[in-house]
N, C-alpha and C. Protein backbone atom coordinates (compact mmCIF):
# COMPACT_ATOMS: atom_id res chain seq x y z
N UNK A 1 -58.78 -29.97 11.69
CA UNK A 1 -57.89 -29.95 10.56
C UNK A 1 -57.05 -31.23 10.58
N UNK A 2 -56.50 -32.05 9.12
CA UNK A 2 -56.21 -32.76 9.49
C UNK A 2 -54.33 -32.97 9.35
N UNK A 3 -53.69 -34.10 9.93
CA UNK A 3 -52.37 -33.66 10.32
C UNK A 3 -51.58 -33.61 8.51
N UNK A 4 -50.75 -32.82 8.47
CA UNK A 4 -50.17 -32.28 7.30
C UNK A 4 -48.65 -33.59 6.87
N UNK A 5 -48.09 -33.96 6.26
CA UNK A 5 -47.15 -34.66 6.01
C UNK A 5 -46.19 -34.04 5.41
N UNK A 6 -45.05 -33.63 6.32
CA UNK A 6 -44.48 -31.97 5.12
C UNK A 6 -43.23 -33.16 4.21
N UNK A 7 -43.12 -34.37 4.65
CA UNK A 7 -42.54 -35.58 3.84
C UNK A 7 -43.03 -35.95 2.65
N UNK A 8 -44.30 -35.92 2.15
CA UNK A 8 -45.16 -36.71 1.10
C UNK A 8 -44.12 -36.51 -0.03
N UNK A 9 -43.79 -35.47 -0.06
CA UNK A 9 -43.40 -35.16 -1.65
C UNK A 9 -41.59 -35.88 -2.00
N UNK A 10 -40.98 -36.57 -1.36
CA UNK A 10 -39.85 -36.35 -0.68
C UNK A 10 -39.54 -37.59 -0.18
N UNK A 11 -40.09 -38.39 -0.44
CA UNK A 11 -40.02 -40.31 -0.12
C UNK A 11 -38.78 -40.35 -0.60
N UNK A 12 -37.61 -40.82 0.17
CA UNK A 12 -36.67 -41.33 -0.67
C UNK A 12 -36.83 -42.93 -1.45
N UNK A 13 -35.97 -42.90 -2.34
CA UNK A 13 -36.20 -43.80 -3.45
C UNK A 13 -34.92 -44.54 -3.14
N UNK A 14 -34.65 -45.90 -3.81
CA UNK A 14 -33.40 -46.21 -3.49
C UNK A 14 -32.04 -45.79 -4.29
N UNK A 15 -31.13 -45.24 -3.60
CA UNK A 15 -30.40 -44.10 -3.98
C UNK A 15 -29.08 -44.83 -5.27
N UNK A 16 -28.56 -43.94 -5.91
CA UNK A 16 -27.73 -44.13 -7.39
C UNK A 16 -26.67 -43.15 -6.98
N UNK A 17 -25.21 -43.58 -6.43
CA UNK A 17 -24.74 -42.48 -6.55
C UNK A 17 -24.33 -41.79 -7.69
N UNK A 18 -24.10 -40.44 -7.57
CA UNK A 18 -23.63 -39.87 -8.91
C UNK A 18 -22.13 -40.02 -9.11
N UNK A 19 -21.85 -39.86 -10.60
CA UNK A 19 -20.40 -40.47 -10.49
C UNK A 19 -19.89 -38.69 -10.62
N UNK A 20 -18.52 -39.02 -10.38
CA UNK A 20 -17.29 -37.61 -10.88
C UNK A 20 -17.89 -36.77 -11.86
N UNK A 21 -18.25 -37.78 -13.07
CA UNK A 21 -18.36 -36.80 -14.38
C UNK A 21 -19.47 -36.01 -14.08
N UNK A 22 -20.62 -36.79 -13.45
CA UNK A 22 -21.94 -36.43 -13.16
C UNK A 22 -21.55 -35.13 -12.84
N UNK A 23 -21.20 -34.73 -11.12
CA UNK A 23 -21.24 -33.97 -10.70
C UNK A 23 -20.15 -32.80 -10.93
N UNK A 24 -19.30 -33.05 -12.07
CA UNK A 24 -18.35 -32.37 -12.56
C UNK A 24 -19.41 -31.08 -13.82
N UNK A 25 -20.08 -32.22 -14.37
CA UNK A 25 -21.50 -31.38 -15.62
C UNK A 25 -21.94 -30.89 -14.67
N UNK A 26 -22.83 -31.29 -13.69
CA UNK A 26 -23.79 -30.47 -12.78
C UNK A 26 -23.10 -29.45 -12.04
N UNK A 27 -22.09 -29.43 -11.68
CA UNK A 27 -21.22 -27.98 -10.93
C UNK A 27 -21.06 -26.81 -12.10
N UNK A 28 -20.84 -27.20 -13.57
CA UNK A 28 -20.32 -26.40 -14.68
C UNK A 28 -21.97 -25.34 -15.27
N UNK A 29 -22.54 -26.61 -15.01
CA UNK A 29 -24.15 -26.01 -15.53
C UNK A 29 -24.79 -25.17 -14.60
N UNK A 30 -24.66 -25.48 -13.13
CA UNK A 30 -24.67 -24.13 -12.14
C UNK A 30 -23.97 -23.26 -12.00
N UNK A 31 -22.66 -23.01 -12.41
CA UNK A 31 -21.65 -22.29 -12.59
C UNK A 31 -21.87 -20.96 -13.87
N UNK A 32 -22.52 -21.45 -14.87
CA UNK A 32 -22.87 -21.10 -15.97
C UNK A 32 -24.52 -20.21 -15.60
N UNK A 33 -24.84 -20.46 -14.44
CA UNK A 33 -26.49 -19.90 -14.14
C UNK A 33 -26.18 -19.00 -13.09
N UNK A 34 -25.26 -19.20 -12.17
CA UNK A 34 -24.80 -18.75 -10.70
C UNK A 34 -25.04 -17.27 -11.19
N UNK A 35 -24.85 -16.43 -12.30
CA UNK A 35 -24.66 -14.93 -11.92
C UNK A 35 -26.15 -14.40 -11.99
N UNK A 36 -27.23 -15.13 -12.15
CA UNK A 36 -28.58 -14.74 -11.79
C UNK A 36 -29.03 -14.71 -10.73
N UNK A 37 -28.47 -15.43 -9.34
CA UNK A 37 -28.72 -15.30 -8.19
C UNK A 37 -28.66 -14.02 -7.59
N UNK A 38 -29.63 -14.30 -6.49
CA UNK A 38 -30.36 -12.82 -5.50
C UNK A 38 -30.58 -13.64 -4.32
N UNK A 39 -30.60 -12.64 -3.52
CA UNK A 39 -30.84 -13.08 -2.32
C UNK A 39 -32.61 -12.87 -2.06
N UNK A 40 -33.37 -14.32 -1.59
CA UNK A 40 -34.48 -14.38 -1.49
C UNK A 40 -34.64 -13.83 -0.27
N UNK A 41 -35.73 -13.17 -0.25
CA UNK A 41 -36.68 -12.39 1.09
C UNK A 41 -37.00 -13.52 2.66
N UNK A 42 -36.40 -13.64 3.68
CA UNK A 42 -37.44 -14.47 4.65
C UNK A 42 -38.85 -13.88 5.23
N UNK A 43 -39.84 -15.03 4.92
CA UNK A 43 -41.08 -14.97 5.35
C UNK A 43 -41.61 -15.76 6.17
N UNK A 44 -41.60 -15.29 7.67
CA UNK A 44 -42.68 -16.72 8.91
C UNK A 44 -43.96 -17.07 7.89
N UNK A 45 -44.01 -18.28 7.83
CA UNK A 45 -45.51 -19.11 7.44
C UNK A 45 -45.39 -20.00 8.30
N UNK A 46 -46.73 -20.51 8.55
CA UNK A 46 -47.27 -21.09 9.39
C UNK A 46 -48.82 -21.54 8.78
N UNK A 47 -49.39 -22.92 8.78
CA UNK A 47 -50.43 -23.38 8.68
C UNK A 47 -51.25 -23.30 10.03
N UNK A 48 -52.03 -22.67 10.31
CA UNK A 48 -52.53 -22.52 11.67
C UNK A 48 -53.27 -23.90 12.54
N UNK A 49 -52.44 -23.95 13.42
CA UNK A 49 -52.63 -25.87 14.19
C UNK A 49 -52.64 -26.38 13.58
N UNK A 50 -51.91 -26.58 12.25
CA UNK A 50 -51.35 -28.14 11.80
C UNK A 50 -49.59 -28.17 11.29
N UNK A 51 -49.31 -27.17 11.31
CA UNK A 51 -47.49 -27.15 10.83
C UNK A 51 -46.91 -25.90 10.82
N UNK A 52 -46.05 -25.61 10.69
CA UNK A 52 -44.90 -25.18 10.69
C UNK A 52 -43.82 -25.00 9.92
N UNK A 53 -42.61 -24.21 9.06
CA UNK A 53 -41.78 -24.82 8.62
C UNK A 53 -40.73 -25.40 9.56
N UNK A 54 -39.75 -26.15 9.23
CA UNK A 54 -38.59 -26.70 10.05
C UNK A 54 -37.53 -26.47 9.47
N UNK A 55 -36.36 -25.70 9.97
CA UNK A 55 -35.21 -25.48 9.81
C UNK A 55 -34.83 -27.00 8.92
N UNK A 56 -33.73 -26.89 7.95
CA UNK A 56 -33.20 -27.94 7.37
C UNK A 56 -34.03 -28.41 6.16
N UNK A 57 -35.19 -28.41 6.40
CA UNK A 57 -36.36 -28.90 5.21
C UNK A 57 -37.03 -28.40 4.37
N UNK A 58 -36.14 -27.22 3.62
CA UNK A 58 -36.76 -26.25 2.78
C UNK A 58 -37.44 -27.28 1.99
N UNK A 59 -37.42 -28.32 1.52
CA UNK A 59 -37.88 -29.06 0.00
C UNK A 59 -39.27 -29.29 0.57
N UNK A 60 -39.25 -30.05 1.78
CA UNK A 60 -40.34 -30.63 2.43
C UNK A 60 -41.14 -29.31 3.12
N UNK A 61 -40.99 -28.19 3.32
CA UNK A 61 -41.41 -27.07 3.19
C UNK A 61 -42.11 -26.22 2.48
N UNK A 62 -41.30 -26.13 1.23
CA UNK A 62 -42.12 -25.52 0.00
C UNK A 62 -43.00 -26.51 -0.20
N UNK A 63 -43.41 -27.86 -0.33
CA UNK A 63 -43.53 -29.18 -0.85
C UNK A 63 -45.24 -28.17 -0.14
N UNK A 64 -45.37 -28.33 1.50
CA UNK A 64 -45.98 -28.59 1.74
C UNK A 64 -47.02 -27.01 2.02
N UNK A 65 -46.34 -25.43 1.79
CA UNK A 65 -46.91 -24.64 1.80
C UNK A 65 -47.44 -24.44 0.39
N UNK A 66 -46.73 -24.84 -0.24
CA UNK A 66 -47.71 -24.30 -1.91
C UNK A 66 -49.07 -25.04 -1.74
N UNK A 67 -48.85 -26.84 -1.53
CA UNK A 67 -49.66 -27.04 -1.81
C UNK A 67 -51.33 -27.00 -0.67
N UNK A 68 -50.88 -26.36 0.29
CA UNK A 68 -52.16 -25.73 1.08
C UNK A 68 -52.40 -24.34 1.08
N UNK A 69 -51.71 -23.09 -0.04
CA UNK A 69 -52.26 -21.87 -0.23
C UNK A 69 -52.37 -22.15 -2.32
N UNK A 70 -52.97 -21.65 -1.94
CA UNK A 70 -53.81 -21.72 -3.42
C UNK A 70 -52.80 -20.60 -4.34
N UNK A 71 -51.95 -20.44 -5.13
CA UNK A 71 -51.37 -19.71 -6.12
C UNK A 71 -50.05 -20.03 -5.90
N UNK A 72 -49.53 -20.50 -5.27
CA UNK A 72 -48.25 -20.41 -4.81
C UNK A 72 -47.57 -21.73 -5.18
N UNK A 73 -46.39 -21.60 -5.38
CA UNK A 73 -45.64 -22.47 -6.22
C UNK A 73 -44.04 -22.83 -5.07
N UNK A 74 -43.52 -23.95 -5.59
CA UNK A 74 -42.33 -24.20 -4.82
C UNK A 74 -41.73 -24.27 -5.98
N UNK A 75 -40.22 -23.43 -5.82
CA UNK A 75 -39.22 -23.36 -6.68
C UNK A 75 -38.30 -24.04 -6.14
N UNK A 76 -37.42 -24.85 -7.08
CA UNK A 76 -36.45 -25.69 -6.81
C UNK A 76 -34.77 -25.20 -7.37
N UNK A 77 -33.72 -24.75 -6.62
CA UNK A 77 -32.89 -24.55 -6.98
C UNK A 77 -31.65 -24.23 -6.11
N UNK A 78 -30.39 -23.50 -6.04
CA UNK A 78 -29.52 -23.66 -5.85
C UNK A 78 -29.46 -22.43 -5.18
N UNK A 79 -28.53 -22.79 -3.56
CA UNK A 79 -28.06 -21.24 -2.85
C UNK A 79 -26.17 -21.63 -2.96
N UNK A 80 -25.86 -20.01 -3.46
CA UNK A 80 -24.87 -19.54 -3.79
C UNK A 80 -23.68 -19.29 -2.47
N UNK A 81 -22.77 -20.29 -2.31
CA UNK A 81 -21.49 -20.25 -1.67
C UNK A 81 -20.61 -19.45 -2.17
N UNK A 82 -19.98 -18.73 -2.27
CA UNK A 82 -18.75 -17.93 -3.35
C UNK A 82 -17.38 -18.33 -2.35
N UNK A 83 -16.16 -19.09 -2.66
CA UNK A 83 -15.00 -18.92 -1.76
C UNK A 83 -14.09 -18.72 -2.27
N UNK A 84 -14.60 -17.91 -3.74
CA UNK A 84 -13.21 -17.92 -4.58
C UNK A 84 -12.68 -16.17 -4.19
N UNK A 85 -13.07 -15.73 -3.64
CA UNK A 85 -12.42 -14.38 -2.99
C UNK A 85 -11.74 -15.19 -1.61
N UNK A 86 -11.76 -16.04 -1.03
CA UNK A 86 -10.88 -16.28 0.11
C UNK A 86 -10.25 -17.89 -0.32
N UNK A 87 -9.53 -17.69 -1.37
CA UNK A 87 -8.85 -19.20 -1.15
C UNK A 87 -7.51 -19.48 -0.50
N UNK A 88 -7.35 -18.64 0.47
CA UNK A 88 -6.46 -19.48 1.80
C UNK A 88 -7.48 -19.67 3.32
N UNK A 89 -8.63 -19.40 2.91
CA UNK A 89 -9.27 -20.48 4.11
C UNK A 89 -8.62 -21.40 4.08
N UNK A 90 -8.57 -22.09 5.75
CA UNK A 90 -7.95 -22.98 6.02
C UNK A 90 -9.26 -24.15 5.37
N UNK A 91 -10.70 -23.93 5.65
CA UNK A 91 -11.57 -25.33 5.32
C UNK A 91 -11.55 -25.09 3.85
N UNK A 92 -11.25 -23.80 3.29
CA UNK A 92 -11.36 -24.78 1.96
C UNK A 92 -10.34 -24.28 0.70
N UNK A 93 -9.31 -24.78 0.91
CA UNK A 93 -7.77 -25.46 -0.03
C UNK A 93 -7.65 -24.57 -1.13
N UNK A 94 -9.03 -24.41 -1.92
CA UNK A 94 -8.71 -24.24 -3.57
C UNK A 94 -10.25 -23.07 -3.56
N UNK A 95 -9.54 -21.85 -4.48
CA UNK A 95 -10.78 -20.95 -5.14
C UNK A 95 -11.70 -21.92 -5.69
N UNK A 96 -13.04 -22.18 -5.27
CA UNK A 96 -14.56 -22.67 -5.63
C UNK A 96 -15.70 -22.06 -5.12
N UNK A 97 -17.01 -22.24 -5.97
CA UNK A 97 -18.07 -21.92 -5.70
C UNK A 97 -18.83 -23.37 -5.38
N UNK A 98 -19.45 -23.03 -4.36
CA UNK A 98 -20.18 -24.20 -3.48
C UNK A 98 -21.90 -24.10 -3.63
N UNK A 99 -22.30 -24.72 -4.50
CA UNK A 99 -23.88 -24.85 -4.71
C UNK A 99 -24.84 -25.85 -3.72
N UNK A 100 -25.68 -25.14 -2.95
CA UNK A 100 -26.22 -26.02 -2.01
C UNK A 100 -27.77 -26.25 -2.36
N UNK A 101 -28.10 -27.11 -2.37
CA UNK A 101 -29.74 -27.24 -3.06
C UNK A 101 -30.41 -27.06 -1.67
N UNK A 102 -31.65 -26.25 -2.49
CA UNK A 102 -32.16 -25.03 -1.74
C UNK A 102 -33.74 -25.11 -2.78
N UNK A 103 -35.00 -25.02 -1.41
CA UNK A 103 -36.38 -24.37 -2.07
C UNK A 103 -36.68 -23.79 -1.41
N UNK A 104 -37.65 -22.35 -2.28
CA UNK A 104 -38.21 -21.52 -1.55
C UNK A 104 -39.64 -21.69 -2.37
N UNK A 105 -40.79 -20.66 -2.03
CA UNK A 105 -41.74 -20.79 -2.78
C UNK A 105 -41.96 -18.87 -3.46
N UNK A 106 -42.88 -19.08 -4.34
CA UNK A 106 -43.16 -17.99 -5.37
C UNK A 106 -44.90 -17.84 -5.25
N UNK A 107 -45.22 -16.47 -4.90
CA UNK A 107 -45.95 -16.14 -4.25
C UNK A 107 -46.66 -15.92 -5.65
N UNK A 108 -48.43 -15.56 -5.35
CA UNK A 108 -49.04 -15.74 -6.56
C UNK A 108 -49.01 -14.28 -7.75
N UNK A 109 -48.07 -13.17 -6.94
CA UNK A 109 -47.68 -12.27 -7.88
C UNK A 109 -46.50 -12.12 -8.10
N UNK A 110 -45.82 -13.54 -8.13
CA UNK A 110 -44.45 -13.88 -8.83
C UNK A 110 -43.27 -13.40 -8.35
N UNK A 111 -43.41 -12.94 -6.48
CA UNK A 111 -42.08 -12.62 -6.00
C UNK A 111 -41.75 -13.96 -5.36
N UNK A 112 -40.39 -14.08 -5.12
CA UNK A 112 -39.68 -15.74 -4.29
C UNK A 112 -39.62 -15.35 -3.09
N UNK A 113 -39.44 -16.31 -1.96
CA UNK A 113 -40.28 -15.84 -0.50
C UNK A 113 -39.15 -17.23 -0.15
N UNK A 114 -38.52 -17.22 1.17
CA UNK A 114 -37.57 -18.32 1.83
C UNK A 114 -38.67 -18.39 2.82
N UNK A 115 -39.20 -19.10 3.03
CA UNK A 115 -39.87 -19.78 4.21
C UNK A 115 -39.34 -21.06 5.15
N UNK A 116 -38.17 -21.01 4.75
CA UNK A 116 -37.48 -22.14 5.79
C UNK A 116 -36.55 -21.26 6.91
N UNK A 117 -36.67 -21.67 8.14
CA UNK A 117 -35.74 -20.29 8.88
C UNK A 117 -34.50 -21.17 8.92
N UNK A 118 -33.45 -20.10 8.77
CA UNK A 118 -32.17 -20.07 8.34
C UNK A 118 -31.40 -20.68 9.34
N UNK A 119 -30.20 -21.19 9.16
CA UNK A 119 -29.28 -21.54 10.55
C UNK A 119 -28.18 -21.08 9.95
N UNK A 120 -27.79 -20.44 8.97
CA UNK A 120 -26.56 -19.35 8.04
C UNK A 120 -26.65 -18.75 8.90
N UNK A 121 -25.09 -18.32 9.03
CA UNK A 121 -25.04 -16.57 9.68
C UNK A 121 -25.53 -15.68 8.64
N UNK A 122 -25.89 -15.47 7.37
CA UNK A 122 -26.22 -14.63 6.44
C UNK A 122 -27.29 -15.16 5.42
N UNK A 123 -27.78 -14.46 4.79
CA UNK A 123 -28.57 -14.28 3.63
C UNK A 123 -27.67 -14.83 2.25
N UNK A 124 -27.91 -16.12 1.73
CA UNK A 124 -26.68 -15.82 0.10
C UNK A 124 -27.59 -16.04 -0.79
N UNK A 125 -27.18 -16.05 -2.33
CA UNK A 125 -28.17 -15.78 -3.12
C UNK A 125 -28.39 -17.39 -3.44
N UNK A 126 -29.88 -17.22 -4.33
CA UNK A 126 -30.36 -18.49 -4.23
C UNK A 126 -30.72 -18.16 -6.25
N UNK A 127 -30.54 -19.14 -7.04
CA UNK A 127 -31.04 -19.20 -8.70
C UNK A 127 -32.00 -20.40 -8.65
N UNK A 128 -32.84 -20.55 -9.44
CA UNK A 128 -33.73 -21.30 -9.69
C UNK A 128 -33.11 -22.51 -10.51
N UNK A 129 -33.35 -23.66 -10.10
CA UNK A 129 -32.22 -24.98 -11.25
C UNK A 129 -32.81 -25.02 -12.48
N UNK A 130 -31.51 -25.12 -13.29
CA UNK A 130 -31.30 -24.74 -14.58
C UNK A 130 -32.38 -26.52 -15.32
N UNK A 131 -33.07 -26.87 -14.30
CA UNK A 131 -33.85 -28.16 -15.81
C UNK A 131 -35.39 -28.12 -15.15
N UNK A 132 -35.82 -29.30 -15.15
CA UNK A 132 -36.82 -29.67 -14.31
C UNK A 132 -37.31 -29.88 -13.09
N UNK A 133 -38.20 -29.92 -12.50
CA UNK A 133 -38.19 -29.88 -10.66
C UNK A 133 -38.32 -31.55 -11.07
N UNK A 134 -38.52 -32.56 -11.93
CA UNK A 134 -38.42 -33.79 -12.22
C UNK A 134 -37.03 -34.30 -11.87
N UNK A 135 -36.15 -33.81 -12.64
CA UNK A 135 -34.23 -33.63 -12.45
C UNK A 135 -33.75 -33.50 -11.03
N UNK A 136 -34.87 -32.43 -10.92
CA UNK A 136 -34.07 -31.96 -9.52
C UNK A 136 -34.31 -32.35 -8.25
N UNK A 137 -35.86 -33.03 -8.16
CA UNK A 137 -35.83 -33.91 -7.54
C UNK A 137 -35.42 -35.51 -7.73
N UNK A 138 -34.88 -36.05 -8.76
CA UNK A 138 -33.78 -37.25 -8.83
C UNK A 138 -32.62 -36.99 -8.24
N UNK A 139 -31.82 -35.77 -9.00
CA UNK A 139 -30.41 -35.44 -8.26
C UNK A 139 -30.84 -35.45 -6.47
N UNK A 140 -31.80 -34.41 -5.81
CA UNK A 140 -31.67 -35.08 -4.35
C UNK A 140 -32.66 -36.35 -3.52
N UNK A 141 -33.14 -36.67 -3.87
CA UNK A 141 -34.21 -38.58 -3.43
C UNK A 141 -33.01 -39.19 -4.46
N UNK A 142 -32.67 -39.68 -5.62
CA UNK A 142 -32.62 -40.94 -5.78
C UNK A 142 -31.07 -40.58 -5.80
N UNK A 143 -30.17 -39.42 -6.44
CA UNK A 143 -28.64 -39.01 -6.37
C UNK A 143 -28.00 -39.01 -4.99
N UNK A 144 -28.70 -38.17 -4.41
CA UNK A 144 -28.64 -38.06 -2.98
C UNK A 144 -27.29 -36.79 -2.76
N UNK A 145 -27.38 -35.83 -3.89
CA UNK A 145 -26.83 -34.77 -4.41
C UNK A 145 -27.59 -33.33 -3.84
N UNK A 146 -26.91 -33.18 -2.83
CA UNK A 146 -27.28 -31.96 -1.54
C UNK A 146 -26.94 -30.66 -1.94
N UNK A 147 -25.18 -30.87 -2.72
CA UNK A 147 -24.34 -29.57 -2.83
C UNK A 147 -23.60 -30.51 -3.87
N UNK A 148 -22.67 -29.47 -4.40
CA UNK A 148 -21.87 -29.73 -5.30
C UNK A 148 -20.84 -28.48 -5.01
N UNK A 149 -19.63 -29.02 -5.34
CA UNK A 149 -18.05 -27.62 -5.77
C UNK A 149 -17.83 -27.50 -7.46
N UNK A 150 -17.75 -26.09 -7.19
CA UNK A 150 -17.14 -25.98 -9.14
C UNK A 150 -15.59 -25.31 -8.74
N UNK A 151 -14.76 -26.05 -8.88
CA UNK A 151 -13.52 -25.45 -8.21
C UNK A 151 -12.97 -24.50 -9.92
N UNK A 152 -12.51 -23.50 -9.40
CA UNK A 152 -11.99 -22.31 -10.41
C UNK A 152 -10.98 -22.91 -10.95
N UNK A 153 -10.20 -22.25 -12.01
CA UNK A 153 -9.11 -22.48 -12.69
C UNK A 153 -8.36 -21.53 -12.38
């Protein structure tokens, strides 16, 4: 078998940061999607003697299990922080919701499956991004846009 590249999909490009406003729209437009989130299922996959997933690399993960099982798809989107029930944490100042970009993949009878193992103490919910996996891979290769805050009013 030959060796797998769970990188291919995932070259960084040379990076643009995003400005304020940018990520001020992009926190409001996940903010506006956030109440569809669920918490996705974990599933061990494994390509037998050639890979693995790796903690940290859901993108390069899904990237690389869809495209060696035949039906299966990588979804691109957002896992759900909530800290607006505790805003006197000391780490974080002000009621916000914290969007962390996040892929899982979608199995060929259309349930979502986390195949990256976790380093969370918990399960949080994950929504599918509100444009293109085109978008969404610019915002993280060329934005270099990981997470975003939508701080409350």
């Amino acid at each position: 078998m030959s060796q797998i590249d769970p990188n291919a999909a995932f070259r960084p490009e040379p990076m643009t940061a995003a400005t304020d406003t940018e990520l001020t729209t992009l926190a409001r437009r996940l903010h506006d999607r956030c109440r569809a989130a669920a918490v996705v299922d974990y599933a061990e996959a494994a390509i037998e003697g050639a890979w693995q997933p790796d903690a940290n690399q859901c993108h390069a993960n899904t990237t690389t299990w869809a495209s060696n099982n035949a039906g299966w798809t990588a979804v691109r989107g957002w896992v759900v922080f909530d800290f607006s029930k505790y805003p006197v944490a000391l780490f974080v100042p002000r009621r916000l919701i914290r969007f962390m970009a996040h892929s899982v993949v979608r199995d060929p009878a259309g349930k979502l499956w986390d195949i990256t193992p976790a380093t969370t103490s918990q399960p949080y919910p994950f929504f599918q991004h509100p444009g293109t996996d085109e978008e969404f891979e610019d915002l993280i290769t060329r934005r270099a846009i990981t997470g975003v805050d939508h701080v409350l009013d």
